[in-house]
N, C-alpha and C. Protein backbone atom coordinates (compact mmCIF):
# COMPACT_ATOMS: atom_id res chain seq x y z
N UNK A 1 2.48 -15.89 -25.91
CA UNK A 1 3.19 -15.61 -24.69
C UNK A 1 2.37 -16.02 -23.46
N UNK A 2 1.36 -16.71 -23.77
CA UNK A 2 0.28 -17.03 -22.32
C UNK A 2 1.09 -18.03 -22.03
N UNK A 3 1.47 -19.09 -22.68
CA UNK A 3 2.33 -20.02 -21.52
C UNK A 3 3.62 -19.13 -21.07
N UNK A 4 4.19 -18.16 -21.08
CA UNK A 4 5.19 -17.17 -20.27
C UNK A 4 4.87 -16.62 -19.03
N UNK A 5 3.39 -15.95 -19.75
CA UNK A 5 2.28 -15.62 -18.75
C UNK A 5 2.15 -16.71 -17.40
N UNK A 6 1.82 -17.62 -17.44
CA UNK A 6 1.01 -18.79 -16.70
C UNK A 6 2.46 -19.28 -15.92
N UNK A 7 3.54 -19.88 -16.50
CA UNK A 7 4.42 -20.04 -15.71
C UNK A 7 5.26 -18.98 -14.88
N UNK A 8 5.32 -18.17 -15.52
CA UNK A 8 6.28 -16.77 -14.61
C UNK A 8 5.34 -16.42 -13.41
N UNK A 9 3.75 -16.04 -13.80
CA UNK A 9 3.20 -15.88 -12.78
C UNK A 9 2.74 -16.59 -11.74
N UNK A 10 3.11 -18.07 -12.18
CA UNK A 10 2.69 -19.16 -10.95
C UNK A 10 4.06 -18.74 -9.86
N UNK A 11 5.47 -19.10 -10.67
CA UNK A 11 6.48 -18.53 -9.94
C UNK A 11 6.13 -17.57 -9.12
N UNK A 12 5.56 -16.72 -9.45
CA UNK A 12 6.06 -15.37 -8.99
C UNK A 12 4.76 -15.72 -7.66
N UNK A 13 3.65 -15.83 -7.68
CA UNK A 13 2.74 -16.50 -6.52
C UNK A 13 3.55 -17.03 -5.51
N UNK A 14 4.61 -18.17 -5.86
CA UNK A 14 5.05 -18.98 -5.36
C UNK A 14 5.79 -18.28 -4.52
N UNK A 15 7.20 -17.15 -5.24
CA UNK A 15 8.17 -16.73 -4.45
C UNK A 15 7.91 -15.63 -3.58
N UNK A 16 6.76 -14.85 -4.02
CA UNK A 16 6.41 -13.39 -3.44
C UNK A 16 5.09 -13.70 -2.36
N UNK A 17 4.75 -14.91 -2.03
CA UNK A 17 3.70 -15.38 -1.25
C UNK A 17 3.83 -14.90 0.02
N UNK A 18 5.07 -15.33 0.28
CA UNK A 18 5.64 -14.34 2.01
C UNK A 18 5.45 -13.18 2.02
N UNK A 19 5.90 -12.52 1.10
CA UNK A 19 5.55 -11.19 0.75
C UNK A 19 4.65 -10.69 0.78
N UNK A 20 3.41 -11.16 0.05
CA UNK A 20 2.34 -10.70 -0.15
C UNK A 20 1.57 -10.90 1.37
N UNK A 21 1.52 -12.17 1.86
CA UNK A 21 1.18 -12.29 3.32
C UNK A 21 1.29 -11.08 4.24
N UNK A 22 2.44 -10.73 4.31
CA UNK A 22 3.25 -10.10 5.53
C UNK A 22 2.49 -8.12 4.75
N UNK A 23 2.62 -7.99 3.50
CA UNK A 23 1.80 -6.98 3.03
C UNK A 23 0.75 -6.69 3.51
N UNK A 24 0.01 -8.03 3.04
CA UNK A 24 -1.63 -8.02 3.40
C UNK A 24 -1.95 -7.97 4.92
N UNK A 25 -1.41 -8.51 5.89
CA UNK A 25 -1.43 -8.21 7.75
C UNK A 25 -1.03 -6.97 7.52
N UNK A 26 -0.27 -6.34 7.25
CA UNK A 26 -0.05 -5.09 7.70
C UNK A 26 -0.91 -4.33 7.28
N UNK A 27 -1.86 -4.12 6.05
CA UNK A 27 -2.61 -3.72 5.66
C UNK A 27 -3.41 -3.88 6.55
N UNK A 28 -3.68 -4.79 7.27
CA UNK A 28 -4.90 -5.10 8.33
C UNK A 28 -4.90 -3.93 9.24
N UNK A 29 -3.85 -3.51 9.29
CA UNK A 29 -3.67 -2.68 10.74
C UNK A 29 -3.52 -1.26 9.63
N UNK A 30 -3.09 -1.13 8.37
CA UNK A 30 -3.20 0.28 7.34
C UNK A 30 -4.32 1.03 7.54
N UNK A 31 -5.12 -0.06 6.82
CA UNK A 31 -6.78 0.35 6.58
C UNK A 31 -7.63 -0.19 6.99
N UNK A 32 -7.37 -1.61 7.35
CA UNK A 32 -8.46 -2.68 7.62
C UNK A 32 -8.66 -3.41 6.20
N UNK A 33 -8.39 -2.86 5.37
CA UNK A 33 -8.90 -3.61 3.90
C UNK A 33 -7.75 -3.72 2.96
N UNK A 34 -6.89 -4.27 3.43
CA UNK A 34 -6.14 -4.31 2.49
C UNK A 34 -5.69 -4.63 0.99
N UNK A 35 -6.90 -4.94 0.37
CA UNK A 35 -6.81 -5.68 -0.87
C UNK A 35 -8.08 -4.59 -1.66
N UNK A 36 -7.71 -4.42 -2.73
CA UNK A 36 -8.62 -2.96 -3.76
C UNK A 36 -8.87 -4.22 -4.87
N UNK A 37 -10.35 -4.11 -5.16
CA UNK A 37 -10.92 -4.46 -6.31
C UNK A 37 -11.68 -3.13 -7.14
N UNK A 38 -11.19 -3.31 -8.43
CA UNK A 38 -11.64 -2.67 -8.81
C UNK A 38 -11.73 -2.79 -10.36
N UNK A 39 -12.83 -2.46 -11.03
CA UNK A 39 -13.43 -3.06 -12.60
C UNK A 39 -12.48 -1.86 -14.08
N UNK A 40 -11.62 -2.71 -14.17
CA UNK A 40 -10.95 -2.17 -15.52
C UNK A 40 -11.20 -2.91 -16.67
N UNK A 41 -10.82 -1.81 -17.79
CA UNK A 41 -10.60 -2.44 -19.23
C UNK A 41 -9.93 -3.47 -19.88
N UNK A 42 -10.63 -4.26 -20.36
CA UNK A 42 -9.72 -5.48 -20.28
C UNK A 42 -9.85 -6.24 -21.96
N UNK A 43 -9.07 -7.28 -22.30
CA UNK A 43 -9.16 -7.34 -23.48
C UNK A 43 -10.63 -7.35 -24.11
N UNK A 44 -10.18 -6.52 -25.52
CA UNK A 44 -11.39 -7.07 -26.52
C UNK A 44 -12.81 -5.42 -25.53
N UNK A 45 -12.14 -4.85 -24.86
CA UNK A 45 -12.64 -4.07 -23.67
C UNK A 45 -13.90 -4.71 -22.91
N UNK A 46 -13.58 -5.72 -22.84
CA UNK A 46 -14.32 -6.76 -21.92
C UNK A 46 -13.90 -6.19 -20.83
N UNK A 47 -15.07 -6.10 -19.18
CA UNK A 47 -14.79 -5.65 -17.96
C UNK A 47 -14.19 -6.88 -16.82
N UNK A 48 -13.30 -6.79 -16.23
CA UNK A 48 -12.72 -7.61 -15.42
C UNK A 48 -12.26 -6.78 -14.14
N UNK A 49 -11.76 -7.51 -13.17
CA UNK A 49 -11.81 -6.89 -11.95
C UNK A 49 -10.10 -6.94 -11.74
N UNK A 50 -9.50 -5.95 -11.47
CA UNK A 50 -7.79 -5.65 -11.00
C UNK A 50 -7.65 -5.54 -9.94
N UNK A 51 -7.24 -6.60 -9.06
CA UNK A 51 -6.61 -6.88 -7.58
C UNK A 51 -5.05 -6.18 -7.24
N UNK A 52 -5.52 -5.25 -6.28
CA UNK A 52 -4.09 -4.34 -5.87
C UNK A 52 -4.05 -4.77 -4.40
N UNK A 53 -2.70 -4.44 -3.87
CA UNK A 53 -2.84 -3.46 -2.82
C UNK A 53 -3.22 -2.50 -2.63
N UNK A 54 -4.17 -2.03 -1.22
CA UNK A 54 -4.51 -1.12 -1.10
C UNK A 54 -3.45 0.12 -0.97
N UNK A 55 -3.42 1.14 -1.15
CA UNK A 55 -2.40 2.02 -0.99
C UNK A 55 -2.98 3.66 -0.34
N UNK A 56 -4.50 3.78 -0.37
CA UNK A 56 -5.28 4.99 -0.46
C UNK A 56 -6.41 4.26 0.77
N UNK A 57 -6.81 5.75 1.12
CA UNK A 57 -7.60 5.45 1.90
C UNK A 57 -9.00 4.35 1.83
N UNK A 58 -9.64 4.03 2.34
CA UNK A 58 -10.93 3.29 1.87
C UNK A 58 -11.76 3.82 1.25
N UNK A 59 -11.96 5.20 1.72
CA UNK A 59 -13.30 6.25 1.40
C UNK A 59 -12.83 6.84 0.06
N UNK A 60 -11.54 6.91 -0.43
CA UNK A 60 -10.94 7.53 -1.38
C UNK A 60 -11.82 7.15 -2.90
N UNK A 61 -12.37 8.21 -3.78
CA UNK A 61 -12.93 8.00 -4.98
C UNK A 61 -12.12 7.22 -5.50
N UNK A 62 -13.41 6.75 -6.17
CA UNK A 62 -12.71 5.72 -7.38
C UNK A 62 -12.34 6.61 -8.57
N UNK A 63 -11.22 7.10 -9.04
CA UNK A 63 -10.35 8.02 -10.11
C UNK A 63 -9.39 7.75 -10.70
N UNK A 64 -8.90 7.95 -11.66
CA UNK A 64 -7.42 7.46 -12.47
C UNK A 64 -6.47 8.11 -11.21
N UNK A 65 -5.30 7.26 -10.85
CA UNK A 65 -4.79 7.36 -10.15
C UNK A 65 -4.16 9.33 -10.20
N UNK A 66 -4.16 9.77 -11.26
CA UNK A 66 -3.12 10.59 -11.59
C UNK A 66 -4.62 11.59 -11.53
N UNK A 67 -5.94 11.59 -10.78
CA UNK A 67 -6.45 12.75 -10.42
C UNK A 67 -7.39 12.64 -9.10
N UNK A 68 -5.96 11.18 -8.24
CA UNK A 68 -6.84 11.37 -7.41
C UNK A 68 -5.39 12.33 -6.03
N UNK A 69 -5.82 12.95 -4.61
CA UNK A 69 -5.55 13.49 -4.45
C UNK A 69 -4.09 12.48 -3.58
N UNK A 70 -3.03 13.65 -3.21
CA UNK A 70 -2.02 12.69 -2.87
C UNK A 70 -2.04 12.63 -0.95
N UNK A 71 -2.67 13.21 -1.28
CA UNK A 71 -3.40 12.80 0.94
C UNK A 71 -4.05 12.01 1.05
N UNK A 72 -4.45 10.94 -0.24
CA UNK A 72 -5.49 10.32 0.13
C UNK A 72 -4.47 8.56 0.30
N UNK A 73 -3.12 9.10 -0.22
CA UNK A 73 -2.44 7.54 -0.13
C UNK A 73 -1.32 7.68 1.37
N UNK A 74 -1.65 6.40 1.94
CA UNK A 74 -1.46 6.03 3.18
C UNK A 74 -0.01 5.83 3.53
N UNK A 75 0.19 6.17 4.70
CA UNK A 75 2.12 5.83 4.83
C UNK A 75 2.53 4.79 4.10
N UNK A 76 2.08 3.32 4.34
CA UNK A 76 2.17 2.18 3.93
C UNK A 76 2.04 2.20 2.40
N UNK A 77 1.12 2.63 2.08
CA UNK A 77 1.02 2.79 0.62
C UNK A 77 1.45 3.07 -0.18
N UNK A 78 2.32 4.79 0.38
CA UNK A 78 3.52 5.72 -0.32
C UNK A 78 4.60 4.11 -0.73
N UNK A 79 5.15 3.61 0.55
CA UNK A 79 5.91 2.52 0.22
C UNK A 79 5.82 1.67 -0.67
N UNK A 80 4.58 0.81 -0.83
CA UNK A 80 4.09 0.39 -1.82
C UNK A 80 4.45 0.92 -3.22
N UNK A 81 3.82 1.45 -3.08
CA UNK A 81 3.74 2.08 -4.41
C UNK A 81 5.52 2.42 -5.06
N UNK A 82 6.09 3.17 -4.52
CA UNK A 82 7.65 2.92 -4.56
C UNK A 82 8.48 1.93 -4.90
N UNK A 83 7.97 0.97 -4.24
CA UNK A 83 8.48 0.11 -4.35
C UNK A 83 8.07 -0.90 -5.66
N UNK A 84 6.72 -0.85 -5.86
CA UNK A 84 6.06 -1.68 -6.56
C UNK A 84 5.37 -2.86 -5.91
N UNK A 85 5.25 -2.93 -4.51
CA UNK A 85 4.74 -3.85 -4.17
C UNK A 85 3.07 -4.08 -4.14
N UNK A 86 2.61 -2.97 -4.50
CA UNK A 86 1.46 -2.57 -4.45
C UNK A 86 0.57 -3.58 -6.16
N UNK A 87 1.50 -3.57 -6.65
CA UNK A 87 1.18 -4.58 -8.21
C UNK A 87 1.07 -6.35 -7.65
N UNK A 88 1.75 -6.38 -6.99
CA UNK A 88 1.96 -7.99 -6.88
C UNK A 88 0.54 -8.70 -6.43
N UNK A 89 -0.45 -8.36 -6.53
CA UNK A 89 -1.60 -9.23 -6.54
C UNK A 89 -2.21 -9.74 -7.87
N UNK A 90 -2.03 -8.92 -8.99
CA UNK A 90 -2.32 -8.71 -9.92
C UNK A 90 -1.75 -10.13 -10.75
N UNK A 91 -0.30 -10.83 -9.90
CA UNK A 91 0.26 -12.33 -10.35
C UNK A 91 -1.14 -13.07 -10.78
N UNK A 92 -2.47 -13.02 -9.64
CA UNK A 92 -3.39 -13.72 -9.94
C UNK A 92 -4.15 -13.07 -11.10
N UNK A 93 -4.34 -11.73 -11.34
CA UNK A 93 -4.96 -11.93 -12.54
C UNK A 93 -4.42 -12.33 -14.02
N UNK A 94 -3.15 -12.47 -13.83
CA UNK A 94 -2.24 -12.56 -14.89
C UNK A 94 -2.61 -14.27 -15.55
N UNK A 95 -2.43 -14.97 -13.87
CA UNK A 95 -2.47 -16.37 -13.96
C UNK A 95 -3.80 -16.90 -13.88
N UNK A 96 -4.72 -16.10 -13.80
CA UNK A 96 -6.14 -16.61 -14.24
C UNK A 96 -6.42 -16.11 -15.61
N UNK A 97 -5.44 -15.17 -16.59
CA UNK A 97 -5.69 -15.20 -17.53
C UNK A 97 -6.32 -13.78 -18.43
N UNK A 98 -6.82 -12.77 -16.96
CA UNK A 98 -7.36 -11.42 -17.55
C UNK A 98 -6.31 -10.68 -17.90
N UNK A 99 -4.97 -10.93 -17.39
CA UNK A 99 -4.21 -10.11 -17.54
C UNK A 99 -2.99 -10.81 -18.31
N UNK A 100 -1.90 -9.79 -18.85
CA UNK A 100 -0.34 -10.42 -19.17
C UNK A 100 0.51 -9.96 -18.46
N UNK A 101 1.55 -10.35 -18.49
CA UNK A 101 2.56 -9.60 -17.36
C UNK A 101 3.28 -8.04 -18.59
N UNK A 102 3.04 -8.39 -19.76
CA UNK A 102 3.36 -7.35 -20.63
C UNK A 102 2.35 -6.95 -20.85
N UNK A 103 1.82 -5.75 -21.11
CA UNK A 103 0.59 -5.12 -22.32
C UNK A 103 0.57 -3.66 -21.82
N UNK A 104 -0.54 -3.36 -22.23
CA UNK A 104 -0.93 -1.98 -21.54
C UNK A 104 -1.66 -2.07 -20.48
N UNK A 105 -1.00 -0.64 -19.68
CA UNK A 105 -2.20 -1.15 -18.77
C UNK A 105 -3.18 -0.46 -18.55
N UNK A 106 -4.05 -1.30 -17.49
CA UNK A 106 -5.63 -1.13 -17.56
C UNK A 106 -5.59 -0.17 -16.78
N UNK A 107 -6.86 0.50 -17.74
CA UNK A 107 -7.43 1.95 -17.79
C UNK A 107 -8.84 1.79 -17.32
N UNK A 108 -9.53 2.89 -16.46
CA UNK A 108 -11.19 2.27 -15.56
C UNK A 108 -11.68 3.03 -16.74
N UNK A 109 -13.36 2.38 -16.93
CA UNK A 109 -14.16 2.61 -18.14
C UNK A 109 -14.25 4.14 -18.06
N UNK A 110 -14.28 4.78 -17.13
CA UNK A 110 -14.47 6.71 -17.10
C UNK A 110 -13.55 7.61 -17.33
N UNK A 111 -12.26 6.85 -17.83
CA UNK A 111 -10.97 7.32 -18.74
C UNK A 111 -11.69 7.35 -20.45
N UNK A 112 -12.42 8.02 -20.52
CA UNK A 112 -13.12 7.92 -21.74
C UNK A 112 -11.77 8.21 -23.04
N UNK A 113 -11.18 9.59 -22.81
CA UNK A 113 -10.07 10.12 -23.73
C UNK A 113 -9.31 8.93 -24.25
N UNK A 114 -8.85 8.39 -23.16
CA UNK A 114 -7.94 7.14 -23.02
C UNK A 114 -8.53 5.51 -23.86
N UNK A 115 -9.85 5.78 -23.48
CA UNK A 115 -10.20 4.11 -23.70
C UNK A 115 -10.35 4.59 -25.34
N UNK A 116 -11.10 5.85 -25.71
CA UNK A 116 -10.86 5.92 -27.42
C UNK A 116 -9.53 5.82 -28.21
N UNK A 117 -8.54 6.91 -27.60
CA UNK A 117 -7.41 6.70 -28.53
C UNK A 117 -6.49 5.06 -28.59
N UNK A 118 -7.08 4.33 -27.16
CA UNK A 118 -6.31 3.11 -26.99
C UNK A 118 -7.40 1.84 -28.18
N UNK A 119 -8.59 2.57 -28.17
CA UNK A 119 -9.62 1.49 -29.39
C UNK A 119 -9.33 2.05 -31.02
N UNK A 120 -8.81 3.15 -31.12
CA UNK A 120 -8.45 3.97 -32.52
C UNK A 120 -7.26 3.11 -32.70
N UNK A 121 -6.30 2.57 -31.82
CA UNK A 121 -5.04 2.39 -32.58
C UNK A 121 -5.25 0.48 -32.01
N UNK A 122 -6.06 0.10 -31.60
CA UNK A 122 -6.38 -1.62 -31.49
C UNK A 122 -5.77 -1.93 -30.80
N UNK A 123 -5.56 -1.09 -29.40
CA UNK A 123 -4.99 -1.78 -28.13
C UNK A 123 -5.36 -2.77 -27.54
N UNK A 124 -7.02 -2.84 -27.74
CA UNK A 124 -7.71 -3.64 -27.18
C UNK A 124 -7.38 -5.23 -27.76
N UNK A 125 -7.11 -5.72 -29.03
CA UNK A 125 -6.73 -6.36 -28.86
C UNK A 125 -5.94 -7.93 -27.74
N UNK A 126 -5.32 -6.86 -27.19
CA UNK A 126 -4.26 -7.58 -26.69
C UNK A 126 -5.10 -7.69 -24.82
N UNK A 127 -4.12 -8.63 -24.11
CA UNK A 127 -4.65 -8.50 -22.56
C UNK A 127 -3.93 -7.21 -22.08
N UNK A 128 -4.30 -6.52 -21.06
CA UNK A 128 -3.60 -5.83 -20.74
C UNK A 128 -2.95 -6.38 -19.75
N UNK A 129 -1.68 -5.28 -19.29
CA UNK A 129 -0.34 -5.87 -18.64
C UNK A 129 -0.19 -4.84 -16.91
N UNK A 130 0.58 -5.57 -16.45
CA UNK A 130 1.13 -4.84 -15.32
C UNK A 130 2.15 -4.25 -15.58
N UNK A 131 2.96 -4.35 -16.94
CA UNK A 131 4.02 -3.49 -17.38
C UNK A 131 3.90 -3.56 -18.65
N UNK A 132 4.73 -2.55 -19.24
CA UNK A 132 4.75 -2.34 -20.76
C UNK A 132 5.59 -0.98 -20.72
N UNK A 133 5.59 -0.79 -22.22
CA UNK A 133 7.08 -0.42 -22.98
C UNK A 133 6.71 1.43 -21.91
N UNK A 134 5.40 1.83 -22.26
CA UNK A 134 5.06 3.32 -21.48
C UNK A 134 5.40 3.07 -20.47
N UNK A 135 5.10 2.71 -19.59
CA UNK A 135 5.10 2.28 -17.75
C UNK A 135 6.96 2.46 -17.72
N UNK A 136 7.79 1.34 -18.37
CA UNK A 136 9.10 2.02 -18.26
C UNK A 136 9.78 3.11 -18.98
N UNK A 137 8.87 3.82 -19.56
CA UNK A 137 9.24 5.34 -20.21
C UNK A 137 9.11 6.21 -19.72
N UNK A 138 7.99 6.17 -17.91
CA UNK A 138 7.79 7.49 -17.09
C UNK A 138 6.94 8.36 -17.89
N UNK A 139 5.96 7.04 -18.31
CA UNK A 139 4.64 7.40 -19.71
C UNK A 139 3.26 7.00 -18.70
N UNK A 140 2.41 7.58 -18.01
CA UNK A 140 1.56 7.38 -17.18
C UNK A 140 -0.17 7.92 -17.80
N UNK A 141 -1.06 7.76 -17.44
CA UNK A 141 -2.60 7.60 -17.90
C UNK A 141 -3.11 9.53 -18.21
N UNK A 142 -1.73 10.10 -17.42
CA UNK A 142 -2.44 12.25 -17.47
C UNK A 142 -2.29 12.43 -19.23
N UNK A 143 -1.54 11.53 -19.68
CA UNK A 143 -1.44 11.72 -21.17
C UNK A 143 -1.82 10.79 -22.24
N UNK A 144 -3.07 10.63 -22.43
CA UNK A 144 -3.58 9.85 -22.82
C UNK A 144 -3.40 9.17 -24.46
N UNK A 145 -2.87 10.71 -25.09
CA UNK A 145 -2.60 10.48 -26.57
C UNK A 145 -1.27 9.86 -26.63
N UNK A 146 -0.54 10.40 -26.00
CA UNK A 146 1.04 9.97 -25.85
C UNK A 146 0.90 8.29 -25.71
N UNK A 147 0.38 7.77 -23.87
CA UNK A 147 0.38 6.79 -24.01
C UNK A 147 -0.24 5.89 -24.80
N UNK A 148 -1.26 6.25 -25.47
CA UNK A 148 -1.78 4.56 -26.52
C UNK A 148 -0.86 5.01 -27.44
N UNK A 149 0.07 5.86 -28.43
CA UNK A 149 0.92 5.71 -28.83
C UNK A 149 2.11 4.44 -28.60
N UNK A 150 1.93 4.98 -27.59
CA UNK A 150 3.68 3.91 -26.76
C UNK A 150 2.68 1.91 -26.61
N UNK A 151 1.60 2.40 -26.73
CA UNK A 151 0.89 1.13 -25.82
C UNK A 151 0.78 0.23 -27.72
N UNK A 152 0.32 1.35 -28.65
CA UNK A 152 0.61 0.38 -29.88
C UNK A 152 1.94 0.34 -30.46
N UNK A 153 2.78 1.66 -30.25
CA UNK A 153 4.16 0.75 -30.53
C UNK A 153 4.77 -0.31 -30.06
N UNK A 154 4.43 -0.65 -28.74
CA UNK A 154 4.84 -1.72 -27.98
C UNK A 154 4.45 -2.90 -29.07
N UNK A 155 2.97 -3.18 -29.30
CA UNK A 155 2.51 -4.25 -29.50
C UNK A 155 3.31 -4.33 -30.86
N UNK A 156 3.37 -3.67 -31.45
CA UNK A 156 4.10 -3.63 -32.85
C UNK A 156 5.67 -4.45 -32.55
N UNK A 157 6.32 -4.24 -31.67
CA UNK A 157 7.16 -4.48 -31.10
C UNK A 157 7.79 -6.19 -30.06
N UNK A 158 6.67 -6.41 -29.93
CA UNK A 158 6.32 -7.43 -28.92
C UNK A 158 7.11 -9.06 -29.17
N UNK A 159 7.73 -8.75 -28.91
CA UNK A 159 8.80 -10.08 -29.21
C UNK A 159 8.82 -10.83 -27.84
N UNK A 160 9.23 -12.22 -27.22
CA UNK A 160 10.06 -12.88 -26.38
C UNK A 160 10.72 -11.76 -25.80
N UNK A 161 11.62 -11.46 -26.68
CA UNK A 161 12.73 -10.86 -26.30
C UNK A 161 12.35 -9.31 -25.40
N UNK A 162 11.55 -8.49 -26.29
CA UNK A 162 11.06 -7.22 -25.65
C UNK A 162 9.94 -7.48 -24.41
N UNK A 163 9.26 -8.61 -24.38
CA UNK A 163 9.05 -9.24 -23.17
C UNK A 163 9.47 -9.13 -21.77
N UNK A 164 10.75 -9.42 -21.97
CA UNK A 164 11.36 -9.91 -20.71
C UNK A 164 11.93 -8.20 -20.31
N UNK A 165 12.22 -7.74 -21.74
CA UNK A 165 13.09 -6.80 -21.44
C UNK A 165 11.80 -5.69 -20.92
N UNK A 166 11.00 -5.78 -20.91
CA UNK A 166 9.74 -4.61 -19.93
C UNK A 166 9.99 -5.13 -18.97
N UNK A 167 9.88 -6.72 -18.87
CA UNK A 167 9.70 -7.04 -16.99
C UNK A 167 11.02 -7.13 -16.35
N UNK A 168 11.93 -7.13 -16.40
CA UNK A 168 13.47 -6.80 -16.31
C UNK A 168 13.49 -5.21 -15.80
N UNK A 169 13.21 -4.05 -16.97
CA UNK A 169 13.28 -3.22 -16.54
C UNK A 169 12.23 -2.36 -15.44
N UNK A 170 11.36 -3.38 -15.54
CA UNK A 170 10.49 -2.34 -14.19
C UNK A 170 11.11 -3.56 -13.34
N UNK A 171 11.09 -4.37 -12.81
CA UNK A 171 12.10 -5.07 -11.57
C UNK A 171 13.14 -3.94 -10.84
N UNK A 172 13.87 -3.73 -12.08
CA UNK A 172 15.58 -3.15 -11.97
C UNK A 172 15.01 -1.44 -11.58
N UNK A 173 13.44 -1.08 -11.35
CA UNK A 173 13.27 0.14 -11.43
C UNK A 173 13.04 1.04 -12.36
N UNK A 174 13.10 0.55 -13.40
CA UNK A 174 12.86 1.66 -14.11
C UNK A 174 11.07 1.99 -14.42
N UNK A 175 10.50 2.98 -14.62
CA UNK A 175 9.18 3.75 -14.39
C UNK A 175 8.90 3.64 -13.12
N UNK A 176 7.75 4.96 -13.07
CA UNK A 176 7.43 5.47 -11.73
C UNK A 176 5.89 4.94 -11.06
N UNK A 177 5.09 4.31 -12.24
CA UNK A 177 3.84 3.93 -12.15
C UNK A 177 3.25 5.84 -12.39
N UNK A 178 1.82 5.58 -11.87
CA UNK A 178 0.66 6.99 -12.14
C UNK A 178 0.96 7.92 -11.26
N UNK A 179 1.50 8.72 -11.50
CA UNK A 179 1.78 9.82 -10.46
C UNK A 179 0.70 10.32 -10.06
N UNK A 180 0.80 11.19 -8.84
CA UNK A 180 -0.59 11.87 -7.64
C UNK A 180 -0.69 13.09 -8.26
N UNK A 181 -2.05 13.85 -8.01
CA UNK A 181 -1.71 15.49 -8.32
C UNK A 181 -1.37 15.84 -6.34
């Protein structure tokens, strides 16, 4: 699926470029920093770096989204995040190759619970994704056993076909991404 990978996400560079522009200025005036790097799990649990929108303050800990606090994400960001616009940088890691537009997704190395049950069932394997089968189940990182469940049934699963049908359904809305406490 890497040539799916490589062409969808050049597209998607291509069409969401305005987008991402007009994101990133406004971010200028959000936080000043609009663009979050930050070092996740990545295939084979090789470390690679995940390009977001910013959505949280600057000073805000680095934490699984789902324990960090919900004052710490910014007007602009709430939107983001809602919307999903807050993922669309991530086209480049897809199209440089750390990432898929399907898999699981990446978990930071201090999700310890998480990075074991996702190496017990050979998640690692695979690249991880900006969507997958959990992400549109309203299946997020506070449940760690649940999700590498869903993250190896997926792969078990992983057709063309169930492909499109993850990135289809988070487009069309469906999942919420990591909820705040």
């Amino acid at each position: 699926m890497r040539i799916l990978d490589i062409v969808l996400s050049f597209l998607g560079i291509l069409v969401f470029s305005p987008v991402m522009l007009f994101v990133y200025i406004v971010g200028l005036f959000d936080t000043g920093r609009p663009l979050f790097f930050q070092e996740r799990v990545g295939q084979n649990k090789q470390p690679f770096t995940l390009i977001k929108f910013r959505t949280m303050g600057v000073n805000t800990d680095s934490v699984a989204t789902h324990l960090a606090d919900s004052s710490s994400v910014t007007t602009l960001g709430g939107f983001l995040r809602r919307t999903k616009l807050d993922e669309l940088p991530q086209l480049f890691n897809v199209f440089l190759g750390e990432m898929s537009l399907v898999g699981p997704r990446p978990c930071l190395f201090n999700q310890t619970e998480l990075v074991n049950c996702r190496a017990e069932r050979g998640v690692y394997r695979v690249k991880p994704g900006i969507t997958g089968l959990a992400q549109i189940n309203h299946i997020d990182m506070s449940t760690p056993k649940k999700l590498s469940r869903y993250d190896a049934l997926m792969l078990k699963r992983l057709t063309v076909r169930h492909y499109f049908y993850c990135i289809f359904s988070t487009i069309f809305g469906r999942g919420q991404g990591d909820r705040i406490k």
